[in-house]
N, C-alpha and C. Protein backbone atom coordinates (compact mmCIF):
# COMPACT_ATOMS: atom_id res chain seq x y z
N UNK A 1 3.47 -17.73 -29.73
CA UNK A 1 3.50 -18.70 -30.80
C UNK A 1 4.16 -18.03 -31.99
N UNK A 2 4.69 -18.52 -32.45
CA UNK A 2 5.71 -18.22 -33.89
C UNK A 2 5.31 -18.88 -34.59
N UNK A 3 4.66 -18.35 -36.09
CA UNK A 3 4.71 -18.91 -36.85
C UNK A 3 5.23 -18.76 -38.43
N UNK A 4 5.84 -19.62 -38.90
CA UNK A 4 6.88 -19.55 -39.69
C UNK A 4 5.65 -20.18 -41.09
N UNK A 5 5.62 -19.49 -42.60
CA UNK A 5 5.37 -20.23 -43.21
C UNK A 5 6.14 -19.56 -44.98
N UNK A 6 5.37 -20.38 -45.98
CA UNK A 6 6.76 -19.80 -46.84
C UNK A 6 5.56 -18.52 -48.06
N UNK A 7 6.39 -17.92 -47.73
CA UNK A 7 5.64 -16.27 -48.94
C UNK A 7 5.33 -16.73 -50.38
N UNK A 8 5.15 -15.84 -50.86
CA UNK A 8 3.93 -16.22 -52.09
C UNK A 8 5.34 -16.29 -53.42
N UNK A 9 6.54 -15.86 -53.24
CA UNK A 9 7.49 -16.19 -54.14
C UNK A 9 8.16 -17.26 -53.52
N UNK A 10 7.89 -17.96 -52.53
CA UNK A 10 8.50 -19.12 -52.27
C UNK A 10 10.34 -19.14 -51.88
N UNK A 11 10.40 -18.01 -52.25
CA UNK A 11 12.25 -17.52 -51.69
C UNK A 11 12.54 -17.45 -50.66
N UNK A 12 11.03 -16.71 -49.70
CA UNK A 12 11.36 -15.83 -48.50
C UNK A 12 10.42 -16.88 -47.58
N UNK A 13 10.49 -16.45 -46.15
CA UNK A 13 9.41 -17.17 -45.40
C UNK A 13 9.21 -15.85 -44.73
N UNK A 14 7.92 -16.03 -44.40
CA UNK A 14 7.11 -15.14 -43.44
C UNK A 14 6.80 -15.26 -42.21
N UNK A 15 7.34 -14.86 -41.33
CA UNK A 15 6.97 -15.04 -39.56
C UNK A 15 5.97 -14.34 -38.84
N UNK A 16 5.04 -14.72 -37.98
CA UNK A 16 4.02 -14.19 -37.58
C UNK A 16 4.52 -14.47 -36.15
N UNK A 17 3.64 -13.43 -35.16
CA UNK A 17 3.70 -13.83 -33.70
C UNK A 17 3.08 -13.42 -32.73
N UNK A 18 2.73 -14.23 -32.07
CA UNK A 18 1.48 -14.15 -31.38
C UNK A 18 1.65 -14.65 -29.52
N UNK A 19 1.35 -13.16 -28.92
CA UNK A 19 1.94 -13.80 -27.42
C UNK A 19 0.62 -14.68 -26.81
N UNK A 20 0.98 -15.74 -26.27
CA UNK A 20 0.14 -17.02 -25.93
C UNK A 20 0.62 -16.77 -24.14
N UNK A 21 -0.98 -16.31 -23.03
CA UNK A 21 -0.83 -16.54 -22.12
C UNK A 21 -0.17 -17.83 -21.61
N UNK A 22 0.46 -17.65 -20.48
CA UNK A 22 0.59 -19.17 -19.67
C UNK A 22 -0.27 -19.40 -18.73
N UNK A 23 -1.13 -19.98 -18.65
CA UNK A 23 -2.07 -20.17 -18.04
C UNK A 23 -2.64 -21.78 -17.80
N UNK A 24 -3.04 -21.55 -16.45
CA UNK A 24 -3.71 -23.57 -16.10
C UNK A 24 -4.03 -23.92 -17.55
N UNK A 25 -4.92 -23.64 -18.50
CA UNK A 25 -5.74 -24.23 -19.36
C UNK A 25 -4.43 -24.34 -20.93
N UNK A 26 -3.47 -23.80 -20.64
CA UNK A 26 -2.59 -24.00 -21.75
C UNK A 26 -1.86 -25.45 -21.91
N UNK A 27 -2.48 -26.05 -23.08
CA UNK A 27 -1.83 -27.18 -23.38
C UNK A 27 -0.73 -27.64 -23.45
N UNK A 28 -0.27 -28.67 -22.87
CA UNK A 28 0.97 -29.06 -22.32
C UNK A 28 1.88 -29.85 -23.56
N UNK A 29 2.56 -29.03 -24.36
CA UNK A 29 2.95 -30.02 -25.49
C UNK A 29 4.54 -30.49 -24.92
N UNK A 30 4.88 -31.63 -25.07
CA UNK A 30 5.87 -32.37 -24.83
C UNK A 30 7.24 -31.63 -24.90
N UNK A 31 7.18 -30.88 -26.34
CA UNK A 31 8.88 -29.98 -25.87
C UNK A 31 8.65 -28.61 -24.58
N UNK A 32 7.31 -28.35 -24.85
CA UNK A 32 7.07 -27.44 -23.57
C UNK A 32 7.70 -28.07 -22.52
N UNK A 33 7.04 -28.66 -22.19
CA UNK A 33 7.71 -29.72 -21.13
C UNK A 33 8.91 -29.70 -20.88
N UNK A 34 9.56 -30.27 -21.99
CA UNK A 34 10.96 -30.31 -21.42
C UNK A 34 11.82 -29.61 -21.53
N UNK A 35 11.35 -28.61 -22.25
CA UNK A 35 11.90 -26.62 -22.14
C UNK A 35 12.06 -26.17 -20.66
N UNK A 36 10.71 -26.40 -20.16
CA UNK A 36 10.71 -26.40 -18.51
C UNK A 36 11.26 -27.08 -17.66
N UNK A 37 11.27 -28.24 -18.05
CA UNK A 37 12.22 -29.27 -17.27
C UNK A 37 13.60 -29.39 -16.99
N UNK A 38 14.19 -28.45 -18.31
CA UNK A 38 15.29 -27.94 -18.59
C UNK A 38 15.73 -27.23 -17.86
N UNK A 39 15.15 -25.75 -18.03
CA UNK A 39 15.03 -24.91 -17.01
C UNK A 39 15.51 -25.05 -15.65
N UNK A 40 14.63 -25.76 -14.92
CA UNK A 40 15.04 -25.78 -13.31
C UNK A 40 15.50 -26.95 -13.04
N UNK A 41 16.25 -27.55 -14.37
CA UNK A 41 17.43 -28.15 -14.34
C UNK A 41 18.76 -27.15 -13.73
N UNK A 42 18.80 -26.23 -14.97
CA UNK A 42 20.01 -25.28 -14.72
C UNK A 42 19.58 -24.62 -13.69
N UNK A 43 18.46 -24.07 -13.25
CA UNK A 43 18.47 -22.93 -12.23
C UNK A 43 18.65 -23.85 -10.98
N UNK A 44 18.30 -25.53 -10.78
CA UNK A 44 18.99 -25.76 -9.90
C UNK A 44 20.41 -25.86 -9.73
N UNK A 45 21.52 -26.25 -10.94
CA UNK A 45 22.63 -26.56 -10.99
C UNK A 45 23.61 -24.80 -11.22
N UNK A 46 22.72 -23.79 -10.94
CA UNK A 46 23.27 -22.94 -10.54
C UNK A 46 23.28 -22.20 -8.61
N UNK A 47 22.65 -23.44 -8.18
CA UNK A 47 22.47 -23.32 -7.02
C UNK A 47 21.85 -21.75 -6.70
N UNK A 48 20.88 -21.66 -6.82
CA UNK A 48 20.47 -19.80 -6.95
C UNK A 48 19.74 -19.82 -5.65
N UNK A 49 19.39 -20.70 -5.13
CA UNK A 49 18.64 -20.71 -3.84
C UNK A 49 19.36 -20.30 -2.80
N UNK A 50 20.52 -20.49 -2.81
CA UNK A 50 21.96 -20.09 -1.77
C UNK A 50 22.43 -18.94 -2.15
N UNK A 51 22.53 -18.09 -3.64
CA UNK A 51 22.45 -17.04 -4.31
C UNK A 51 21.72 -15.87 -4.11
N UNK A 52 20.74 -16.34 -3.54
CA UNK A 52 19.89 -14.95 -3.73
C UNK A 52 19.93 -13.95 -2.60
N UNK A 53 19.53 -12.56 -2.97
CA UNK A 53 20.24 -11.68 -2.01
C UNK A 53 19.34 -11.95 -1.05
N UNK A 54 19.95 -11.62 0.19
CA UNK A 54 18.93 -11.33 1.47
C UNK A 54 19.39 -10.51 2.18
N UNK A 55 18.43 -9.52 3.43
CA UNK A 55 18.78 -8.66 3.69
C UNK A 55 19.24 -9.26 5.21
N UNK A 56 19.84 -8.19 5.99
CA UNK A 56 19.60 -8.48 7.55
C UNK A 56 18.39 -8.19 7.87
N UNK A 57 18.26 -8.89 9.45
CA UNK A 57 17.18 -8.56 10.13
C UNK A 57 17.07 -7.49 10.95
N UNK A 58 16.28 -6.55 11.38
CA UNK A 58 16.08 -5.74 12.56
C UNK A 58 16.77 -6.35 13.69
N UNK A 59 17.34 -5.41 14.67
CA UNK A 59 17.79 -5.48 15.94
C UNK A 59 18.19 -7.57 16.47
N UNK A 60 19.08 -7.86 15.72
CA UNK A 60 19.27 -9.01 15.50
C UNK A 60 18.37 -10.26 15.61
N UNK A 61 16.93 -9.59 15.28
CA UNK A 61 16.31 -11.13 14.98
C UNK A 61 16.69 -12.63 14.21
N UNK A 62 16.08 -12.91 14.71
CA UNK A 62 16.11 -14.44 14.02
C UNK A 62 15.25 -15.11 13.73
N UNK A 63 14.73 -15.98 12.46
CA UNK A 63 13.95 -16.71 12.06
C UNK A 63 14.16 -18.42 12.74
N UNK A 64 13.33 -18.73 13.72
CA UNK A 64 13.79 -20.03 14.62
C UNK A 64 12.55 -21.19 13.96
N UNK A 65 11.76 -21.18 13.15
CA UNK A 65 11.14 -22.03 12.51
C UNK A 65 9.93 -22.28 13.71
N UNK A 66 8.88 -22.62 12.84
CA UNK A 66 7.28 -23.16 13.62
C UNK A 66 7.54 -24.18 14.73
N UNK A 67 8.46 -24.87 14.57
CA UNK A 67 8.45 -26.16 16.16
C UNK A 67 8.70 -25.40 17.03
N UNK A 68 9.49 -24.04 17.16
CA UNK A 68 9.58 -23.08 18.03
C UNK A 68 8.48 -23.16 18.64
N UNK A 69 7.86 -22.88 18.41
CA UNK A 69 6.13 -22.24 18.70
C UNK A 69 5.58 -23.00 19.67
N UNK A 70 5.54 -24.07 19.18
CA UNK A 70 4.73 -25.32 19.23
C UNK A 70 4.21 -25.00 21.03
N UNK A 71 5.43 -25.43 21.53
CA UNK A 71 5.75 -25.40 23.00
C UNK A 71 4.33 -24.99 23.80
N UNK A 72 4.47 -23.47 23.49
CA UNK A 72 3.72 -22.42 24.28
C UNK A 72 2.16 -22.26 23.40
N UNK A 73 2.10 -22.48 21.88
CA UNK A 73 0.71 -22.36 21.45
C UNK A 73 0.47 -23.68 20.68
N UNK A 74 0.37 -24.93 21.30
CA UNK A 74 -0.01 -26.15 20.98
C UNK A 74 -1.16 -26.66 19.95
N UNK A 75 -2.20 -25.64 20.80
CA UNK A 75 -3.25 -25.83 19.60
C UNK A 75 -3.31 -25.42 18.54
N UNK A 76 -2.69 -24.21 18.12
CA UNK A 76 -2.42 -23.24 17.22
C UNK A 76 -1.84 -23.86 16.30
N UNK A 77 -0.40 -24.48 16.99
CA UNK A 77 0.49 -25.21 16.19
C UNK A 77 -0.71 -26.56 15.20
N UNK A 78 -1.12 -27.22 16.15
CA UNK A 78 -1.58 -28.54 15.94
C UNK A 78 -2.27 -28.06 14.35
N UNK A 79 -3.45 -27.11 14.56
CA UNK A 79 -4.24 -26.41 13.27
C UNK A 79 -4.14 -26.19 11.92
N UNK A 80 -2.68 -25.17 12.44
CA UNK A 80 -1.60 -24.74 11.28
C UNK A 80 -1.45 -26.04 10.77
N UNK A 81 -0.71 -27.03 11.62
CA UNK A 81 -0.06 -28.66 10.73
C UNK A 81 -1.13 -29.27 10.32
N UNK A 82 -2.18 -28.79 9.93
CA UNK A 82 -3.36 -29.53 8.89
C UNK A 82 -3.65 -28.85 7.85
N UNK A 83 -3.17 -27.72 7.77
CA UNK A 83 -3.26 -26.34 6.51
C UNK A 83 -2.68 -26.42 5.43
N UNK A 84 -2.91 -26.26 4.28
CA UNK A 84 -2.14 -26.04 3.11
C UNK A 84 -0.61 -25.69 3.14
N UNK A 85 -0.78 -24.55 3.87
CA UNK A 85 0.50 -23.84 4.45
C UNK A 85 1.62 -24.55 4.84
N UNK A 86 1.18 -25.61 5.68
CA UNK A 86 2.02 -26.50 6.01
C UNK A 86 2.91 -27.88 5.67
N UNK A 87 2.44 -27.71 4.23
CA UNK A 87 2.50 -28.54 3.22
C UNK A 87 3.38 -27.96 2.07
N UNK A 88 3.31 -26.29 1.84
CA UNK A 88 3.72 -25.69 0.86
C UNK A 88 5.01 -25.94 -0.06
N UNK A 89 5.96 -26.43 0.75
CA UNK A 89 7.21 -26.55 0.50
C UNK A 89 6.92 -27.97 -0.88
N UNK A 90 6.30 -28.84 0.00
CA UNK A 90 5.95 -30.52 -0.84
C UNK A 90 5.41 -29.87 -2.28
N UNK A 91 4.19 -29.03 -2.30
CA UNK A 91 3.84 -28.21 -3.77
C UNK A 91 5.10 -28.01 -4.89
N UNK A 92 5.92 -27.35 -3.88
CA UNK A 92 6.70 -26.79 -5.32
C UNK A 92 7.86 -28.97 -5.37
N UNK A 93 8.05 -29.39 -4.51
CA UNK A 93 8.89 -30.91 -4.84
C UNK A 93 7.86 -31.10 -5.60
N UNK A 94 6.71 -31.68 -5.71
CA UNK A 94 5.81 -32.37 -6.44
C UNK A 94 6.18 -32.00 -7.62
N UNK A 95 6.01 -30.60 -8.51
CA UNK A 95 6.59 -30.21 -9.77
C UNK A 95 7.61 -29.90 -10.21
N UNK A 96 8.61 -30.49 -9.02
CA UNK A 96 9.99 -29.81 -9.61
C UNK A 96 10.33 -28.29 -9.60
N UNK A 97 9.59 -27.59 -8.65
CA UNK A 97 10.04 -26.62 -8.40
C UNK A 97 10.99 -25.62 -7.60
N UNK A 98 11.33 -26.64 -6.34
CA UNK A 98 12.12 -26.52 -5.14
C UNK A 98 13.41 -26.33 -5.37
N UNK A 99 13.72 -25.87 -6.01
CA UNK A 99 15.41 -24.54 -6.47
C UNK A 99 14.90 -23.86 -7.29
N UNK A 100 13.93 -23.28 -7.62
CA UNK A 100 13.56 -22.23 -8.45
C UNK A 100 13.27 -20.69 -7.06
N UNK A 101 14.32 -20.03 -7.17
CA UNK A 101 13.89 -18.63 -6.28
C UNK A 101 12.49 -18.35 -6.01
N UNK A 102 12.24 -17.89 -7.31
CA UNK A 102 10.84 -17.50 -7.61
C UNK A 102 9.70 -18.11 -7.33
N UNK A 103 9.77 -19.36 -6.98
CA UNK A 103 8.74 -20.37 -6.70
C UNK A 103 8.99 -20.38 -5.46
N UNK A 104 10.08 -20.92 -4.52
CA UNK A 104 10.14 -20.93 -3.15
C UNK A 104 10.16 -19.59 -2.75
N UNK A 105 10.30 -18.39 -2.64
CA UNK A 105 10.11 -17.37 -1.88
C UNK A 105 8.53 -17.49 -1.04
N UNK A 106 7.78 -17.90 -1.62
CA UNK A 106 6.55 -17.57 -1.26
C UNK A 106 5.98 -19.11 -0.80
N UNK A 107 7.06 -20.04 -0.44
CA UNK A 107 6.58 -21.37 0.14
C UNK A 107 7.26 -21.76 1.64
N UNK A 108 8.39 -20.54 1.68
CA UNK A 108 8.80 -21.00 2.96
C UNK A 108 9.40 -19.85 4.05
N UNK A 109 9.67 -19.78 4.77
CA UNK A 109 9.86 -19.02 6.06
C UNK A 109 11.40 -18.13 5.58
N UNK A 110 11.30 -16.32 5.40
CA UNK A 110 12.22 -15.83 5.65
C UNK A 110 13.26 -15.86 4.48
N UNK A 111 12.90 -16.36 3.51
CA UNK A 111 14.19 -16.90 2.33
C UNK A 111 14.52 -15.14 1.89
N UNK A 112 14.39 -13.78 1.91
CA UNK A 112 14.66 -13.15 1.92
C UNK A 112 15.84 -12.58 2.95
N UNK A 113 15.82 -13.21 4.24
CA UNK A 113 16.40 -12.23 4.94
C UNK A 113 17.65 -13.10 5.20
N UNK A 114 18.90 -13.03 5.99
CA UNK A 114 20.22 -13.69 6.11
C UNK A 114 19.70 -15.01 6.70
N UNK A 115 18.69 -14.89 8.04
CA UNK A 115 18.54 -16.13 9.00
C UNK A 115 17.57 -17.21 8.30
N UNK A 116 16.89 -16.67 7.07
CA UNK A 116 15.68 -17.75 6.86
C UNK A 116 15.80 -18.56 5.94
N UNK A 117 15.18 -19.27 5.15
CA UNK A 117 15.33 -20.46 4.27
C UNK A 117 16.36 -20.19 3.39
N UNK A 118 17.62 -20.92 2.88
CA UNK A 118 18.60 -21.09 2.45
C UNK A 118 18.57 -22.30 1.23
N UNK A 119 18.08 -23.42 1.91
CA UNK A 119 18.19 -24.69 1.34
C UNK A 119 17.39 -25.64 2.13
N UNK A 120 16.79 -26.86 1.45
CA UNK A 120 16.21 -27.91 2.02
C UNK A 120 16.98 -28.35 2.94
N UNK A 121 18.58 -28.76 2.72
CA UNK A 121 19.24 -29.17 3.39
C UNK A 121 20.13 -28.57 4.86
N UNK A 122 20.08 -26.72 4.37
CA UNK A 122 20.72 -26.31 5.96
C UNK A 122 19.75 -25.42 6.40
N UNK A 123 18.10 -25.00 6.15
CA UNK A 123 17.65 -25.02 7.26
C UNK A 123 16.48 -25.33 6.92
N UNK A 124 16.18 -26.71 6.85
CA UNK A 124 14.99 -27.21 6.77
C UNK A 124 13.92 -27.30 7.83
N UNK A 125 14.24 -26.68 8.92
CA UNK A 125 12.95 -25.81 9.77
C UNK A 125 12.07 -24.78 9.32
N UNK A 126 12.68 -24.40 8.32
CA UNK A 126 12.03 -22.89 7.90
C UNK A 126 11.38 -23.21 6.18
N UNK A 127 11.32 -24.56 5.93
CA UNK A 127 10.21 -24.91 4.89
C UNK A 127 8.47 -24.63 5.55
N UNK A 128 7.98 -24.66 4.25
CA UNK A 128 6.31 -24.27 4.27
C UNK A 128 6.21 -22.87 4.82
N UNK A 129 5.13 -22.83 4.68
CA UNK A 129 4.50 -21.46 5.29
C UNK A 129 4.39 -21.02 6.61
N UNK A 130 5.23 -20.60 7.34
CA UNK A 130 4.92 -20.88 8.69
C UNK A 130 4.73 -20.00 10.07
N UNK A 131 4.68 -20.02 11.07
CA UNK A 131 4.52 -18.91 11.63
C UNK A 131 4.96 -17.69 11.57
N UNK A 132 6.06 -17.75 11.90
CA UNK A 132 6.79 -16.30 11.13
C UNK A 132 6.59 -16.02 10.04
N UNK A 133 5.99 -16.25 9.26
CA UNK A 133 5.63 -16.07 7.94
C UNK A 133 4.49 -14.50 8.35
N UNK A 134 3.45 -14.41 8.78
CA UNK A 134 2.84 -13.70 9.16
C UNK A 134 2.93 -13.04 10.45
N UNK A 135 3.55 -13.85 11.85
CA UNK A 135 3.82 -13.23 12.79
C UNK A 135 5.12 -12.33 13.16
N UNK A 136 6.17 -13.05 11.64
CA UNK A 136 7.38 -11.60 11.79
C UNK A 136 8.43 -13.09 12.88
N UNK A 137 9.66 -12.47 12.71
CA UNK A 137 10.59 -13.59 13.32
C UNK A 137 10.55 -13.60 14.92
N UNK A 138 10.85 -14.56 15.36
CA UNK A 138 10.34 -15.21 16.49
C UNK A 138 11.35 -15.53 17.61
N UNK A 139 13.18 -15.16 17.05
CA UNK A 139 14.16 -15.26 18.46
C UNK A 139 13.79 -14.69 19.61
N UNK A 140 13.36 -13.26 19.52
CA UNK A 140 13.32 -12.71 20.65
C UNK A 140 12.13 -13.21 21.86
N UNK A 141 10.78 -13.64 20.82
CA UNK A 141 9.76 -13.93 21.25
C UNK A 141 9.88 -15.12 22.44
N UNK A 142 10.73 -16.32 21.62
CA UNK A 142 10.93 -17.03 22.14
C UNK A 142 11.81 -17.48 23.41
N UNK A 143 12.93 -16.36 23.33
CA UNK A 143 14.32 -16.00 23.64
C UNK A 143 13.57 -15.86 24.93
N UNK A 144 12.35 -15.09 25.31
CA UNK A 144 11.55 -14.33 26.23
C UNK A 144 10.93 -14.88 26.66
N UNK A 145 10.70 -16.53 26.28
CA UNK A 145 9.21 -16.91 26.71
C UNK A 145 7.91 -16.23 26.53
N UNK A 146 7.71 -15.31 25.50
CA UNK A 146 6.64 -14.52 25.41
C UNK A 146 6.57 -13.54 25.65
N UNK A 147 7.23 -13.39 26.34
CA UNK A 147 7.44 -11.79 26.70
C UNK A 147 7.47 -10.65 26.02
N UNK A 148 8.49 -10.51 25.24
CA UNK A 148 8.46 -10.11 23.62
C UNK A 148 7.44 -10.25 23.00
N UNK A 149 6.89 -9.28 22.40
CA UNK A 149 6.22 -9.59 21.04
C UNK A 149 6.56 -10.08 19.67
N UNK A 150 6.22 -10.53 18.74
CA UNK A 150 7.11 -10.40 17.64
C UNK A 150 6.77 -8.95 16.92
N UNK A 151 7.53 -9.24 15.58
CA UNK A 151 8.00 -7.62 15.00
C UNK A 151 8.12 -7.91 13.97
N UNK A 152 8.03 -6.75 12.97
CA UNK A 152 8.50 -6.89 11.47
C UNK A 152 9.72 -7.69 11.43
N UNK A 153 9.51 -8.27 10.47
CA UNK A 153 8.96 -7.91 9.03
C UNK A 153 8.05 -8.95 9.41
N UNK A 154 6.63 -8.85 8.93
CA UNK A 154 5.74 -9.92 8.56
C UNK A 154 5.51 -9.58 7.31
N UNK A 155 4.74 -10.37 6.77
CA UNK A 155 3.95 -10.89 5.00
C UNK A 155 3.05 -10.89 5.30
N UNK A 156 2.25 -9.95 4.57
CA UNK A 156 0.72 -10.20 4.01
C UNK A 156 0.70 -10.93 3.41
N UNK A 157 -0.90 -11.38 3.28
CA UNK A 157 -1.52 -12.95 2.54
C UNK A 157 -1.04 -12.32 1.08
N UNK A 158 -1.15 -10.92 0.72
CA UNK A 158 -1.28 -10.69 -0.48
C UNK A 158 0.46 -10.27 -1.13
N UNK A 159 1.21 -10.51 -0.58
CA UNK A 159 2.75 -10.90 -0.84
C UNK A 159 2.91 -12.05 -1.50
N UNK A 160 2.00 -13.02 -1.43
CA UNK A 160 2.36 -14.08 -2.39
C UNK A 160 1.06 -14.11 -3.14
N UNK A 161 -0.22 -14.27 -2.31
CA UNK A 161 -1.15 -14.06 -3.08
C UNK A 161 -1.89 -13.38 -4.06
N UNK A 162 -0.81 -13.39 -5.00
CA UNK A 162 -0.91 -12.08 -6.16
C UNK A 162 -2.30 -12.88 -7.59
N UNK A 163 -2.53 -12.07 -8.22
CA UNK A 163 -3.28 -12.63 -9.37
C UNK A 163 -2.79 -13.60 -10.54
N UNK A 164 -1.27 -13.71 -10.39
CA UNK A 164 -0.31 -14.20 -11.48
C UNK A 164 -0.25 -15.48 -10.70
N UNK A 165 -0.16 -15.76 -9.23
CA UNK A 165 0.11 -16.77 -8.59
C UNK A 165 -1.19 -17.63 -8.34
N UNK A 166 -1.75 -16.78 -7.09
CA UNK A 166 -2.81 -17.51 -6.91
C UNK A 166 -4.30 -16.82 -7.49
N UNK A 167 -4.45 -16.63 -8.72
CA UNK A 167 -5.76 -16.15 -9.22
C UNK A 167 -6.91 -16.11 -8.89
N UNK A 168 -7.38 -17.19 -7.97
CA UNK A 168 -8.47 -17.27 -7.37
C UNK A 168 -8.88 -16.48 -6.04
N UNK A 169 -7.78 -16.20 -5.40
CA UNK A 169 -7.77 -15.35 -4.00
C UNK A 169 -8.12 -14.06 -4.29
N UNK A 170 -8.24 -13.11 -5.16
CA UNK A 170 -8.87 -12.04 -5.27
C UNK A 170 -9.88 -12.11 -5.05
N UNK A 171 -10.77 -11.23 -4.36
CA UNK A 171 -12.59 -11.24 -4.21
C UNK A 171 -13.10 -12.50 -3.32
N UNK A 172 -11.91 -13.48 -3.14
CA UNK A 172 -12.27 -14.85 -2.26
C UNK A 172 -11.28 -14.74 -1.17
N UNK A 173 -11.05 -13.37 -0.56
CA UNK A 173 -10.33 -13.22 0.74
C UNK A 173 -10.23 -14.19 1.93
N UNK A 174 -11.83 -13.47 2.30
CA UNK A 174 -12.85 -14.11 3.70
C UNK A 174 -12.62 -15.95 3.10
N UNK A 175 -13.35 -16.12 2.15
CA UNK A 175 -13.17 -17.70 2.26
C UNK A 175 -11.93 -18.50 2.41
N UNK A 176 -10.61 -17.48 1.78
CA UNK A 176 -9.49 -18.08 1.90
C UNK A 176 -8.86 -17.69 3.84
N UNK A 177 -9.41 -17.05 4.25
CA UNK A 177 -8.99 -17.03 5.71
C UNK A 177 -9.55 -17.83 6.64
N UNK A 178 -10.72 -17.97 6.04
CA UNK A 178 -11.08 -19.27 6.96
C UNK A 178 -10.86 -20.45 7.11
N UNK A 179 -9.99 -20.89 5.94
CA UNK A 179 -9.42 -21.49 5.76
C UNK A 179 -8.20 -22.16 6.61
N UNK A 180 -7.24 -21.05 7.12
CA UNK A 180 -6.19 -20.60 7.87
C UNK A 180 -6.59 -20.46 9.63
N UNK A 181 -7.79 -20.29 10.01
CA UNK A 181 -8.30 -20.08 11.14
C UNK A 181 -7.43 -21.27 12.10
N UNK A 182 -6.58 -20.36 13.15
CA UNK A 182 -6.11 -21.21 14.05
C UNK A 182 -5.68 -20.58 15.24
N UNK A 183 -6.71 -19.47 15.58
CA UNK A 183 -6.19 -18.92 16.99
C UNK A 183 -7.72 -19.18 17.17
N UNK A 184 -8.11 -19.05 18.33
CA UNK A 184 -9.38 -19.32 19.39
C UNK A 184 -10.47 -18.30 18.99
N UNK A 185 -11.53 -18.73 18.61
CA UNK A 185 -12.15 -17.18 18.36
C UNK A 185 -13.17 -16.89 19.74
N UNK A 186 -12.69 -15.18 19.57
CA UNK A 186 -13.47 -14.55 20.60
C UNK A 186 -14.96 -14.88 20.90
């Protein structure tokens, strides 16, 4: 917050300043708003989502998206498609966030590496959170019928689940995994 007011000779003005968390509970004033709105105006009309660096993959993997899956772990699949996770991508559309880098890295499949999320429009298999997201990319796996394992790179929960992002997931691990529960338990 800046605040501007006028000094005791009335010539000069005096500025004060004061850093103001951003946080859920910070009041939403109207040019805020459209400061932000602004924003990922340009960061979409700089197309940065197609911009951003990515690396290659190990021994030519490939990121083949969750319907991959489906096939061979049905129930698994079915689980996952009732999860937050599977929804993630719709989060950041709902606020206008879906060309912001920084916001989609951590909503959809692989946007780091050459093969994975690019754009809504050229590989919209690899929106939301999705298997490869944690199981690591999935050509070979699949390529194999199973045979293969998958392989790095996977993501930890705590790659996106940072304190700046999701604040509540610290100390609420266990409850947030149960959440996610979709392999058979022993």
């Amino acid at each position: 917050r800046l605040n501007i007011r006028a000094a005791e000779d009335e010539s000069k003005l005096e500025l004060s300043f004061l850093a103001m968390p951003v946080e859920e509970n910070l009041k939403q004033g109207p040019s805020l708003v459209r400061l932000y709105e602004d924003y990922q105006q340009l960061v979409k009309q700089a197309n940065l989502l197609e911009k951003y660096p990515r690396f290659v993959l190990p021994n030519g993997l490939k990121y083949v998206g969750s319907k991959s899956c489906k096939p061979c772990h049905e129930s698994e699949y079915q689980v996952w498609s009732e999860t937050a996770h599977a929804q993630a991508y719709a989060t950041l559309e709902k606020v206008g966030t879906q060309y912001d880098p920084q916001c989609v890295l951590c909503h959809v499949v692989g946007m780091e590496y050459q093969s994975g999320f690019t754009s809504e429009e050229k590989t919209s298999h690899l929106r939301d959170v999705g298997c490869e997201n944690c199981h690591g990319p999935g050509s070979e796996h699949v390529g194999t019928l199973g045979k293969a394992k998958t392989t790095q790179p996977k993501s930890s929960c705590l790659d996106c689940h940072t304190p700046e992002k999701s604040g509540e997931y610290a100390e609420n691990e266990q409850r947030y995994l149960e959440k996610i529960v979709h392999w058979k338990q022993q």
